[in-house]
N, C-alpha and C. Protein backbone atom coordinates (compact mmCIF):
# COMPACT_ATOMS: atom_id res chain seq x y z
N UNK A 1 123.78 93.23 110.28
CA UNK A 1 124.61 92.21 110.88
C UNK A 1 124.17 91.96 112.31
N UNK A 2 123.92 90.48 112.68
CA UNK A 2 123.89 90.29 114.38
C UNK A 2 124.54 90.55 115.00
N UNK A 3 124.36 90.81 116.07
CA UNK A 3 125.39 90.91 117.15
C UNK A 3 125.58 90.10 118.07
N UNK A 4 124.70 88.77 117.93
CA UNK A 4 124.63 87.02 119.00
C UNK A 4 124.43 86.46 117.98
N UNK A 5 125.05 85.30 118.45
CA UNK A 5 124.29 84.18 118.39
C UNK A 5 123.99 83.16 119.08
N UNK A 6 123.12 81.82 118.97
CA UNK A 6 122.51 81.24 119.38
C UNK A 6 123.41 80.42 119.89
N UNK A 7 123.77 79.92 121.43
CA UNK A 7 124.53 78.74 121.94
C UNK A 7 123.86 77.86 122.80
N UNK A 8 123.84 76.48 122.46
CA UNK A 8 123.38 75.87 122.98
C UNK A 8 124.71 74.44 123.05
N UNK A 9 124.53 74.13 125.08
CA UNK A 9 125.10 73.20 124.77
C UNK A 9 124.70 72.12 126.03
N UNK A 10 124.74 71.14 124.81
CA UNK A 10 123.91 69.68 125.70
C UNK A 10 124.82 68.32 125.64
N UNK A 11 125.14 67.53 127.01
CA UNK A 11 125.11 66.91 126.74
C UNK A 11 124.05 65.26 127.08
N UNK A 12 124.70 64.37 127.39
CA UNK A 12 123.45 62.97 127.55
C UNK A 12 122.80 63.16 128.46
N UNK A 13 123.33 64.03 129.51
CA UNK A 13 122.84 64.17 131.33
C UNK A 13 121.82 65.19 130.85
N UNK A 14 121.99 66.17 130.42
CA UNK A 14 121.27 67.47 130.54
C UNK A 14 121.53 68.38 129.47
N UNK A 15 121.03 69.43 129.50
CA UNK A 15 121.03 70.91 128.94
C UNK A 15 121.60 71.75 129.64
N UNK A 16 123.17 72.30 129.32
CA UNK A 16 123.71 72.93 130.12
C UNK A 16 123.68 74.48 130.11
N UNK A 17 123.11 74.95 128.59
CA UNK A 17 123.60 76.15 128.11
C UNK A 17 122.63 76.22 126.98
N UNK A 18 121.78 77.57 126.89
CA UNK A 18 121.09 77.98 125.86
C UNK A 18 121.02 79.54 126.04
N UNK A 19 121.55 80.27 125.23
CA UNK A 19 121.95 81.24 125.07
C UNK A 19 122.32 82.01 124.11
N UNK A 20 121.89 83.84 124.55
CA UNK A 20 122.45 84.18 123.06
C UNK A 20 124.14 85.08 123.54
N UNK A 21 124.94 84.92 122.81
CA UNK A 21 126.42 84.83 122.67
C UNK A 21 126.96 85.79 121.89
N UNK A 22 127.94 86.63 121.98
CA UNK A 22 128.32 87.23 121.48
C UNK A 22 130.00 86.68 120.55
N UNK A 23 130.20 85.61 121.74
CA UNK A 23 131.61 85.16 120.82
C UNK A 23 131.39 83.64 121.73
N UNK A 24 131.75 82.13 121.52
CA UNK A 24 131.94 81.05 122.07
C UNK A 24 133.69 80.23 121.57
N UNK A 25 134.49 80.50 122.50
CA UNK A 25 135.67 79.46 122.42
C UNK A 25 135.65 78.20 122.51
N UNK A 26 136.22 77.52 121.07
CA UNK A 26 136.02 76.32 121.24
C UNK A 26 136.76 75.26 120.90
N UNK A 27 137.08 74.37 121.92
CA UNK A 27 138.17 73.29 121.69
C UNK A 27 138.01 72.11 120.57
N UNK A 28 138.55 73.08 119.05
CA UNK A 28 138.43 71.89 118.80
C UNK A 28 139.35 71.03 118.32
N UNK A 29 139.20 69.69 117.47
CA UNK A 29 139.96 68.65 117.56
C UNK A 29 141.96 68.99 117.03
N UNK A 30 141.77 70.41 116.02
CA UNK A 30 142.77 70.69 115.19
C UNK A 30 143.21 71.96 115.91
N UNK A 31 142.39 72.72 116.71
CA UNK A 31 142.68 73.72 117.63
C UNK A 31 141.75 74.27 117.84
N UNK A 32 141.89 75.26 119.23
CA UNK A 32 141.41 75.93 119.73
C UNK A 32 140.43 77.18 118.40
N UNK A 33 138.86 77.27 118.13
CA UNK A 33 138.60 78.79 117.89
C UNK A 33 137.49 79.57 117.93
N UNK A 34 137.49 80.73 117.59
CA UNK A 34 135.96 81.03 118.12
C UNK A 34 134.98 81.62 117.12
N UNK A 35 134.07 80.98 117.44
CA UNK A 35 132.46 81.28 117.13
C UNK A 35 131.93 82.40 117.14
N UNK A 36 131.62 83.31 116.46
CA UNK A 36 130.90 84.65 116.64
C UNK A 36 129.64 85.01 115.43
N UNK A 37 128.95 85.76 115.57
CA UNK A 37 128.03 85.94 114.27
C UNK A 37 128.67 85.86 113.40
N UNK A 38 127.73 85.58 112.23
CA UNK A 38 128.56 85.73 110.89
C UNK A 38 129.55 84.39 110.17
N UNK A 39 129.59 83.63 111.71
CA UNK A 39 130.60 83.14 111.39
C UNK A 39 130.50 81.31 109.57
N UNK A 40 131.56 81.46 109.29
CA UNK A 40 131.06 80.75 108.20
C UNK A 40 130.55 79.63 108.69
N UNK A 41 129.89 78.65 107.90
CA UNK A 41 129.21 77.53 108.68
C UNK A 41 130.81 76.20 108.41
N UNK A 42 130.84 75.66 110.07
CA UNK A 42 131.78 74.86 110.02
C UNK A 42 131.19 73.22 111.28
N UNK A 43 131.81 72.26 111.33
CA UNK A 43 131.33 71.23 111.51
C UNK A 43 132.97 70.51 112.54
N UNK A 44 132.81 70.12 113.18
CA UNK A 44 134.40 69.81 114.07
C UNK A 44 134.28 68.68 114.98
N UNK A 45 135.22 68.25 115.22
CA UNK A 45 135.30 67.05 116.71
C UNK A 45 135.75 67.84 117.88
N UNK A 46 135.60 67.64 119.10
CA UNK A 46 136.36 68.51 120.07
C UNK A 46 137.03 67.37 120.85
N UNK A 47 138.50 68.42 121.13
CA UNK A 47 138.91 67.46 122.21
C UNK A 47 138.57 67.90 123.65
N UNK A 48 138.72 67.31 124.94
CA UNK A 48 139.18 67.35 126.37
C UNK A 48 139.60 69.52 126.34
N UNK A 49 138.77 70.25 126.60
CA UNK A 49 139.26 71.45 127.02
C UNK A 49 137.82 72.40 127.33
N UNK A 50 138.45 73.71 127.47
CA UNK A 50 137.54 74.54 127.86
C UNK A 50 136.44 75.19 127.32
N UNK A 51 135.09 75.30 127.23
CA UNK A 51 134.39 76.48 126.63
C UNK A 51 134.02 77.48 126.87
N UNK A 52 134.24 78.74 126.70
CA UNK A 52 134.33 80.24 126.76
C UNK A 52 133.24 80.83 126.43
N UNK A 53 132.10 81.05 126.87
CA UNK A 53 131.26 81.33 126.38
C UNK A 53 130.93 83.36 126.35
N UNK A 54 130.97 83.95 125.35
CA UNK A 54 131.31 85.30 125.88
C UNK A 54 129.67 85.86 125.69
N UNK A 55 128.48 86.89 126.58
CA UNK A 55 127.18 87.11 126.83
C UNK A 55 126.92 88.34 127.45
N UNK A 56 125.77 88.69 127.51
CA UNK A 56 125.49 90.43 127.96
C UNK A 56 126.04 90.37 129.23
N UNK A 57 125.73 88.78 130.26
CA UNK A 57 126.30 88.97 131.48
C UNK A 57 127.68 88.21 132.07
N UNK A 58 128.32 88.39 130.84
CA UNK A 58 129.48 88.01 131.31
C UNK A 58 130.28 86.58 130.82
N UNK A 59 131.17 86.22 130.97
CA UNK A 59 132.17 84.69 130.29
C UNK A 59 131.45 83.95 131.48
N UNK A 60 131.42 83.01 130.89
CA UNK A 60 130.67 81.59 131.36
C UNK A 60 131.75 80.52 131.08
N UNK A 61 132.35 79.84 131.63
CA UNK A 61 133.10 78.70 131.69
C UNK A 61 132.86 77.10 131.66
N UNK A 62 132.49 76.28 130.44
CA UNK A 62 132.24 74.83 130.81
C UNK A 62 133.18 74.04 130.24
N UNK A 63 133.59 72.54 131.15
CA UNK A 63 134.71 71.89 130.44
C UNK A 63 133.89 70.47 130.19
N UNK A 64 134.38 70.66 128.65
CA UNK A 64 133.99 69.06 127.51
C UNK A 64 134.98 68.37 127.66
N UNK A 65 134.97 67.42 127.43
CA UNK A 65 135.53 65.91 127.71
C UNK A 65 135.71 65.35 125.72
N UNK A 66 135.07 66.52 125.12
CA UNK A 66 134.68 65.71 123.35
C UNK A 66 133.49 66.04 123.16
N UNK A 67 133.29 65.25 121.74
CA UNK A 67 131.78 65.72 121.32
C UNK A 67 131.98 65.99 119.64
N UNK A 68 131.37 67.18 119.51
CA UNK A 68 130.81 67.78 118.15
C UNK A 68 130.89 69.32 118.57
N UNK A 69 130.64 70.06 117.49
CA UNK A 69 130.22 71.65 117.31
C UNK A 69 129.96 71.40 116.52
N UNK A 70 128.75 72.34 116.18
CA UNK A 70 128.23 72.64 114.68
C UNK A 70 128.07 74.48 114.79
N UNK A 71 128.54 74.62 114.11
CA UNK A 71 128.51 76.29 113.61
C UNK A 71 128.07 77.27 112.62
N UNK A 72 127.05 78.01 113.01
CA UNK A 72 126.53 78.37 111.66
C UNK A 72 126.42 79.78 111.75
N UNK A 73 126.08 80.33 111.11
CA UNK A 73 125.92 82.47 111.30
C UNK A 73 125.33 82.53 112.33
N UNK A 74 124.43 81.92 112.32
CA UNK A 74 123.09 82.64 113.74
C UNK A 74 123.59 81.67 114.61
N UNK A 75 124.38 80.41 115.10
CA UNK A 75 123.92 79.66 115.78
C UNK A 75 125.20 78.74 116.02
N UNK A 76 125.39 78.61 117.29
CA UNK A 76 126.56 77.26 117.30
C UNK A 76 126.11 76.22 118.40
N UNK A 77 126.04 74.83 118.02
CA UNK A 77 125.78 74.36 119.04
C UNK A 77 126.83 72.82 119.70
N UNK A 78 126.72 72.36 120.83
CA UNK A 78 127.99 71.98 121.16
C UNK A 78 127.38 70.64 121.22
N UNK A 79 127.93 69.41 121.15
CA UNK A 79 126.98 68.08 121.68
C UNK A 79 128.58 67.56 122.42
N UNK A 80 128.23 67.55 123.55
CA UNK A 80 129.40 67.12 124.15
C UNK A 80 129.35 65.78 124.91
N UNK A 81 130.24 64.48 124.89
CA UNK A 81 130.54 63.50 125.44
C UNK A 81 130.07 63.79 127.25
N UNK A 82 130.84 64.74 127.53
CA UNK A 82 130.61 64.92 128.89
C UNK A 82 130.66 66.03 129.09
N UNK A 83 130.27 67.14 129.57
CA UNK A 83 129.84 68.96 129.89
C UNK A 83 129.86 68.87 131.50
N UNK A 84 130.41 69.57 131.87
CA UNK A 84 130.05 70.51 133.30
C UNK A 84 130.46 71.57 133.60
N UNK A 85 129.90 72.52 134.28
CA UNK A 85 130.52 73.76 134.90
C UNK A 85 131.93 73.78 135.10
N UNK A 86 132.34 75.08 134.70
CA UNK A 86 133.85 75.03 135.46
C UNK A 86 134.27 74.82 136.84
N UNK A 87 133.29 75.20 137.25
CA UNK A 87 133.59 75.19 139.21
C UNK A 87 133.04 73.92 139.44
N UNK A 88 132.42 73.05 138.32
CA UNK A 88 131.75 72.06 139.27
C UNK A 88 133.54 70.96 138.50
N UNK A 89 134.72 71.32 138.07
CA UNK A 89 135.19 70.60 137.55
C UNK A 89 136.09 70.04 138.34
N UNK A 90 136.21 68.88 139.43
CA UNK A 90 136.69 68.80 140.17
C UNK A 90 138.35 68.14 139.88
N UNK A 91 139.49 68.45 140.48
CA UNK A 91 140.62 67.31 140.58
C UNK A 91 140.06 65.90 140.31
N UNK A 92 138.99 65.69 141.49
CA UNK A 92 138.78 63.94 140.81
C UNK A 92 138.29 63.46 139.70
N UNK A 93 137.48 64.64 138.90
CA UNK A 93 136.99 64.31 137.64
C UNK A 93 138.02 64.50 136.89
N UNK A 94 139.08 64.89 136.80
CA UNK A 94 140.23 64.86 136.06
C UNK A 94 141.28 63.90 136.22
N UNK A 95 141.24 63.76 137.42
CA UNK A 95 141.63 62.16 137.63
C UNK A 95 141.09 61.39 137.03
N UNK A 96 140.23 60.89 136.98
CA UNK A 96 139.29 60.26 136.63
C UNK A 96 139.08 59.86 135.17
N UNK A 97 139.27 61.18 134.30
CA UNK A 97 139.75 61.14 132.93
C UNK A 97 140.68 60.89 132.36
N UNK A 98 142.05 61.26 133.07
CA UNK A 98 143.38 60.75 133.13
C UNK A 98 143.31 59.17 133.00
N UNK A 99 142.82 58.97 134.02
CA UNK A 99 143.11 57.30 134.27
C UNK A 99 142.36 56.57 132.99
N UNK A 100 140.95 57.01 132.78
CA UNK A 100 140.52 56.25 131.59
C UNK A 100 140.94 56.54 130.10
N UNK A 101 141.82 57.50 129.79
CA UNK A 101 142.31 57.68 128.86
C UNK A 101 143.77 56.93 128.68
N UNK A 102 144.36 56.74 130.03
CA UNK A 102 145.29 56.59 129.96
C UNK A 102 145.48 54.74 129.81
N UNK A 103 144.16 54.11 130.79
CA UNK A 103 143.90 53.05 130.13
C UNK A 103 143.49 52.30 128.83
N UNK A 104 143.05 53.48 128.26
CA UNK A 104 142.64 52.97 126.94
C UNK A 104 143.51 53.31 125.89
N UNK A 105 144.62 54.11 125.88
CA UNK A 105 145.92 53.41 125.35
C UNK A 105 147.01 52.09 125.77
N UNK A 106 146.69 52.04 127.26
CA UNK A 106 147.19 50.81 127.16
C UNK A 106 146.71 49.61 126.50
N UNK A 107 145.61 50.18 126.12
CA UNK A 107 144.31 48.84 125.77
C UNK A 107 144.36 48.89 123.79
N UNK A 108 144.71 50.28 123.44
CA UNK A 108 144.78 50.43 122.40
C UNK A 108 145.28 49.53 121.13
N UNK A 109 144.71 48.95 120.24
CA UNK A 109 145.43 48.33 118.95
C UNK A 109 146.85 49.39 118.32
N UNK A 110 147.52 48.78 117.71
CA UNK A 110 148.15 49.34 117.01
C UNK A 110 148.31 50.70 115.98
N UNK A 111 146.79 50.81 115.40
CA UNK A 111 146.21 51.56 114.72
C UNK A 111 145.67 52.40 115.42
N UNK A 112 145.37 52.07 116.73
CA UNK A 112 144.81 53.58 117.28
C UNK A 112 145.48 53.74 118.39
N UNK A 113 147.01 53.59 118.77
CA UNK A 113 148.17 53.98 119.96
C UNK A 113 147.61 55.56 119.55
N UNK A 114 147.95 56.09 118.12
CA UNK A 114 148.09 57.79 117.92
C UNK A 114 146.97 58.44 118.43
N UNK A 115 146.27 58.14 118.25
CA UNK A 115 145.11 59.04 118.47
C UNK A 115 144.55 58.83 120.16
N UNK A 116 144.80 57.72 120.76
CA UNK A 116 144.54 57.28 122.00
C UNK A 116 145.86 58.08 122.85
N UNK A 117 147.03 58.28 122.13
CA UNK A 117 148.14 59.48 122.92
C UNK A 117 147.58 60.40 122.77
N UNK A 118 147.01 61.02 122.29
CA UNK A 118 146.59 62.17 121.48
C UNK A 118 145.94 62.19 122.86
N UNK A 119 144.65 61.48 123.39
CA UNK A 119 144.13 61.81 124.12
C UNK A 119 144.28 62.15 125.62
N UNK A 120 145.51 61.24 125.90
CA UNK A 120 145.91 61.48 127.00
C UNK A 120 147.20 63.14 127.29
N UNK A 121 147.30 62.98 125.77
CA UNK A 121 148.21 64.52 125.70
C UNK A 121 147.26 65.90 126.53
N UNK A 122 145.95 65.15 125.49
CA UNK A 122 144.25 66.50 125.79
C UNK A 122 144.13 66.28 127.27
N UNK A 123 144.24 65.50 127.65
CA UNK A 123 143.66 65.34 129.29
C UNK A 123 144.73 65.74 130.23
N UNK A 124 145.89 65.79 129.98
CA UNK A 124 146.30 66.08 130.60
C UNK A 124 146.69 67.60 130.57
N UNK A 125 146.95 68.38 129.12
CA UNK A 125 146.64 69.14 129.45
C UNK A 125 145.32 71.05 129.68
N UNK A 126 144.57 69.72 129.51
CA UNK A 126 143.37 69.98 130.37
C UNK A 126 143.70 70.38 131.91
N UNK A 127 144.05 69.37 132.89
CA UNK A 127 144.60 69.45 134.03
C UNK A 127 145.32 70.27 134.28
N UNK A 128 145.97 70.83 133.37
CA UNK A 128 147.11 72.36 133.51
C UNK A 128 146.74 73.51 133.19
N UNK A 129 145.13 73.39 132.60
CA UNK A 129 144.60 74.49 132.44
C UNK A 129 143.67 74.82 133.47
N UNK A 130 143.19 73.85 133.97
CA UNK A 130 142.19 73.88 135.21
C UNK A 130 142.86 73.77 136.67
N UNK A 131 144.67 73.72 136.78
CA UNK A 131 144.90 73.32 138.13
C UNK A 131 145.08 72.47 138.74
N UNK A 132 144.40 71.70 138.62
CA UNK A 132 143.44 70.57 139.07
C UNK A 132 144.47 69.45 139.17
């Protein structure tokens, strides 16, 4: 049995994360869970939250905005809408997300009010997990 696996996570800007992992937390669309060897192969949407990355040197912290995971025994990898460091995650970038989420339910059709609340539910509390 392994004891890592493979994490990699990218998004349009860059390559944020390639690494081998012992466990990765991950936000996804139905909830929060985590990634470890072994794990069965699974496929997900993510919302607006944190990733946990657990490694020989320690938890690593990056916050997605969305995306993908793909998960497999040896390997999970993240394709995220938007990725950055935790420390690089500023109040204004959460502002920032707030506001465009929050515009695009106002902007929303009928058919997608739910899922466009949905998002501003994720963003915001995002913001209560980060402080911010």
């Amino acid at each position: 049995m392994a004891d890592t696996l493979t994490f990699d996570l990218v998004s349009p800007e860059r390559k944020l994360a390639s690494v081998q992992a012992t466990a990765v937390q991950i936000p996804g669309m139905a909830g929060d869970f985590t990634a470890m060897p072994n794990h069965a192969p699974f496929l997900t949407t993510l919302r607006p939250g944190v990733v946990r990355v657990t490694a020989a040197d320690g938890v690593t912290e990056y916050v997605v905005t969305g995306g993908f995971a793909e998960v497999s025994p040896t390997a999970t990898s993240i394709l995220a809408e938007q990725a950055v460091p935790r420390a690089e995650a500023t109040a204004d970038l959460v502002t920032e997300l707030l506001a465009t989420a929050e515009k695009d339910l106002a902007d929303a059709p009928d058919e997608a009010k739910m899922a466009a609340g949905q998002r501003v539910r994720d963003v915001m509390a995002l913001r209560s997990q980060l402080g911010a």
